[in-house]
Protein backbone atom coordinates (compact mmCIF):
# COMPACT_ATOMS: atom_id res chain seq x y z
CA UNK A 1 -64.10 -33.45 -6.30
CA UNK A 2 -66.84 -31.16 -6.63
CA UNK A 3 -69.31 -34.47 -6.64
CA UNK A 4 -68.07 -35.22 -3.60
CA UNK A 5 -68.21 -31.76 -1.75
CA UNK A 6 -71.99 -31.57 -2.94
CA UNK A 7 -72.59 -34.83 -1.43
CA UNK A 8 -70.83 -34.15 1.88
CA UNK A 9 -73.19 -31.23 1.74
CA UNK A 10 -76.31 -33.15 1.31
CA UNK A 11 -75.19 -35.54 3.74
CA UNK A 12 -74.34 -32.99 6.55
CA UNK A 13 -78.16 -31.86 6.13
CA UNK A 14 -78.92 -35.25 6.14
CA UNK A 15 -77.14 -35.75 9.47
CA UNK A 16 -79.44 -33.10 11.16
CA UNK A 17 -81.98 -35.31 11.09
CA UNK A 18 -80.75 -38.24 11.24
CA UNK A 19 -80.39 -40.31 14.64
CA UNK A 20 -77.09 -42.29 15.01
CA UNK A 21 -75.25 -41.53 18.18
CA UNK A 22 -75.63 -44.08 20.65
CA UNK A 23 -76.87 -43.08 24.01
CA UNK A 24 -75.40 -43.29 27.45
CA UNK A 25 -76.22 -42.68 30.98
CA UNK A 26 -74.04 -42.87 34.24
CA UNK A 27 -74.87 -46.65 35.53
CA UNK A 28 -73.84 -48.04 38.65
CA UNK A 29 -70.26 -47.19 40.34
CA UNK A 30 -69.60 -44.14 37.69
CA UNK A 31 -69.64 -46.30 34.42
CA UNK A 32 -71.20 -45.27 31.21
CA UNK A 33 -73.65 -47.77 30.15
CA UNK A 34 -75.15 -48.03 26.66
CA UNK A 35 -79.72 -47.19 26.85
CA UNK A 36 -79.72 -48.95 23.45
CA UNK A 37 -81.56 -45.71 22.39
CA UNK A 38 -80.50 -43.68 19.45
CA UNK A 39 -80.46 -39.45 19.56
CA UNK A 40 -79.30 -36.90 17.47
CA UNK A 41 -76.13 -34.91 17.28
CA UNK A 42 -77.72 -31.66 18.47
CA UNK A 43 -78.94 -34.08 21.48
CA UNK A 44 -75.73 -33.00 23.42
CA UNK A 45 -75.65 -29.40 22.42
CA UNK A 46 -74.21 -27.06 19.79
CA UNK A 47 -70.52 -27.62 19.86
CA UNK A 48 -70.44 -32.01 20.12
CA UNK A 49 -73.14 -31.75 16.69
CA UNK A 50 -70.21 -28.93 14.96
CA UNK A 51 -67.73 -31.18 15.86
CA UNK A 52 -69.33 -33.98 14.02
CA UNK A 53 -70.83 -31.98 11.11
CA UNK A 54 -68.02 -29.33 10.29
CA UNK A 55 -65.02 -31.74 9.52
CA UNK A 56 -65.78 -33.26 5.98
CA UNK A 57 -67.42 -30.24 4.87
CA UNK A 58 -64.34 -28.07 5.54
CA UNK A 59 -61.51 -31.00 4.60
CA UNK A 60 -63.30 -31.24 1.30
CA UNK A 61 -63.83 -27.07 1.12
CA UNK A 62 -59.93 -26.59 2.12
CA UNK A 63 -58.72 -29.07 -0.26
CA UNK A 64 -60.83 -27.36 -3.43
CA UNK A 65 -59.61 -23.62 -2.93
CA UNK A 66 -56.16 -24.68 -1.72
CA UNK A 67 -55.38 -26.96 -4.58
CA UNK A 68 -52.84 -26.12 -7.00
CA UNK A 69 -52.62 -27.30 -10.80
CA UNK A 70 -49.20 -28.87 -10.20
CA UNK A 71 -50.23 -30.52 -7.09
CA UNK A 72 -53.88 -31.22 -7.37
CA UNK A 73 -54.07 -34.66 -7.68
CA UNK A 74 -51.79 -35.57 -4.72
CA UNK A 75 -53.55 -33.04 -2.78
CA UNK A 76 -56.95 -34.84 -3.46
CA UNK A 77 -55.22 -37.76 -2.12
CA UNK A 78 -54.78 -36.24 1.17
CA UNK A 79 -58.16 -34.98 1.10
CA UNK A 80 -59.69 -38.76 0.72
CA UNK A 81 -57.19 -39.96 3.36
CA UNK A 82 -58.30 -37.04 6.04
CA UNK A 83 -61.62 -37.65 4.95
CA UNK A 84 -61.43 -41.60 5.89
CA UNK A 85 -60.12 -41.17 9.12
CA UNK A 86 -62.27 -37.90 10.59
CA UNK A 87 -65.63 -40.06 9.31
CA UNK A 88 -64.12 -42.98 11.36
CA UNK A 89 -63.04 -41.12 14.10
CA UNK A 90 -66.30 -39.63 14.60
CA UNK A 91 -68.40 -42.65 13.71
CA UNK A 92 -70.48 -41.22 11.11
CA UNK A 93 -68.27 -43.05 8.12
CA UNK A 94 -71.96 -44.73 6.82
CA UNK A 95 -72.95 -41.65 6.59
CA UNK A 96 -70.21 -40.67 4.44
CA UNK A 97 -69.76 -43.53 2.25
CA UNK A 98 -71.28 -42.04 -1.06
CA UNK A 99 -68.85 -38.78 -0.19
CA UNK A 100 -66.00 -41.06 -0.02
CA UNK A 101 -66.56 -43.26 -2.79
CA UNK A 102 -66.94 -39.92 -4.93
CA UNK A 103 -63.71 -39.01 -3.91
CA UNK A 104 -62.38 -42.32 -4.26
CA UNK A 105 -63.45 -42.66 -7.95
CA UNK A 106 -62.14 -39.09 -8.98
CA UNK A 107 -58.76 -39.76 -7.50
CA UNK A 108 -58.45 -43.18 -9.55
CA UNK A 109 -59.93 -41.05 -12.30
CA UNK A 110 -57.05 -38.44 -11.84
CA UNK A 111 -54.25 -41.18 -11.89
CA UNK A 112 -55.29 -43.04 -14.35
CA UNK A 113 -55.50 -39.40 -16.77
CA UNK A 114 -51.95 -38.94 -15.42
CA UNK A 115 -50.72 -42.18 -15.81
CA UNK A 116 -52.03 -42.28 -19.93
CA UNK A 117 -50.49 -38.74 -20.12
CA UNK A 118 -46.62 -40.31 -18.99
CA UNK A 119 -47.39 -43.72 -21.33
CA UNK A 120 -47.98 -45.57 -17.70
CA UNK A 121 -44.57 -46.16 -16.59
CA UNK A 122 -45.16 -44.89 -12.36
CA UNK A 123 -42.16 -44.02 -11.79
CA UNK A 124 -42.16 -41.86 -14.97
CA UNK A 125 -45.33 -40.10 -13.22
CA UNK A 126 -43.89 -39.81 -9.81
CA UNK A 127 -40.72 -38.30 -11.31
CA UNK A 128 -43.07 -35.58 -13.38
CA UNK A 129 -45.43 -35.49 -10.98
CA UNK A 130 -41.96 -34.31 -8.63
CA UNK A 131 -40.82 -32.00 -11.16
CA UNK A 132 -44.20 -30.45 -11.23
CA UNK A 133 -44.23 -29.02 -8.15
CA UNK A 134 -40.63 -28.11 -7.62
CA UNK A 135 -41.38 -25.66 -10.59
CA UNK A 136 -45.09 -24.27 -9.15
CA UNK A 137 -43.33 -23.84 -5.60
CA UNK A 138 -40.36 -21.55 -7.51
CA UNK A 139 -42.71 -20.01 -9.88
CA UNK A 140 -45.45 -19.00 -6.47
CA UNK A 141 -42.14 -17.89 -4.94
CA UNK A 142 -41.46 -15.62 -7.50
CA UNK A 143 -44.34 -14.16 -8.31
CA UNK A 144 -44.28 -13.36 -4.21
CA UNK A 145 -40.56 -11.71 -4.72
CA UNK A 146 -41.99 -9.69 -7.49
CA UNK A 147 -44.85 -8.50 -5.54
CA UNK A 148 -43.18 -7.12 -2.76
């Protein structure tokens, strides 16, 4: 996981500088048509180059401080899955791919630890893997009852 955030990192500086967004310019009757040129994402200002450089670094940040040991390697999981789709959404995904493949590999990594932990019967992980974080959710919810 932290493979892949230091990747996303070095490929977020390597987006700066990079030119992959395809330009476009108002043709005839009001239609966008494609120059063929390629610009950068600060080409269109500030807030269109955040909104394509911010996402995978703060999926990937969110997902490290917010995982729990009961519930870490489901929570990666969603982390790859969000990851996947804001790269596609936003083109950049070949950007990306060495981020994603990081994350890819530690979440097979993670399963198959869990998986020789249960004797790799799936069902006996999902079941654990279920009983897991019923009993972090009651124990976080009692250590907030205490506290207040």
């Amino acid at each position: 996981m932290l493979i892949s955030f230091a990747t996303v990192l070095l490929a977020s500086a390597v987006l700066n500088f990079v030119r992959v967004i395809p330009e476009t310019k108002t043709g005839p009757k009001g239609k966008p048509v494609a120059t063929g040129h390629l610009v950068s994402i600060w080409h269109f200002g500030v807030g269109p180059g955040l909104y394509i450089l911010l996402p995978p670094i703060l999926i990937l940040g969110l997902f490290i401080l917010s995982a729990r040991p009961w519930d870490r390697r489901r929570s990666w999981n969603f982390a790859l899955m969000l990851l996947v789709f804001t790269t596609y959404l936003s083109r950049t995904i070949s950007i990306y791919v060495i981020p994603i493949a990081c994350l890819a590999w530690g979440c097979w990594q993670a399963r198959k630890a869990a998986l020789d932990e249960v004797g790799g019967d799936p069902r006996v992980l999902r079941e654990v893997e279920r009983e897991r974080r019923v009993a972090g959710k009651q124990a976080a919810r009692d250590r907030s009852r205490r506290g207040t």
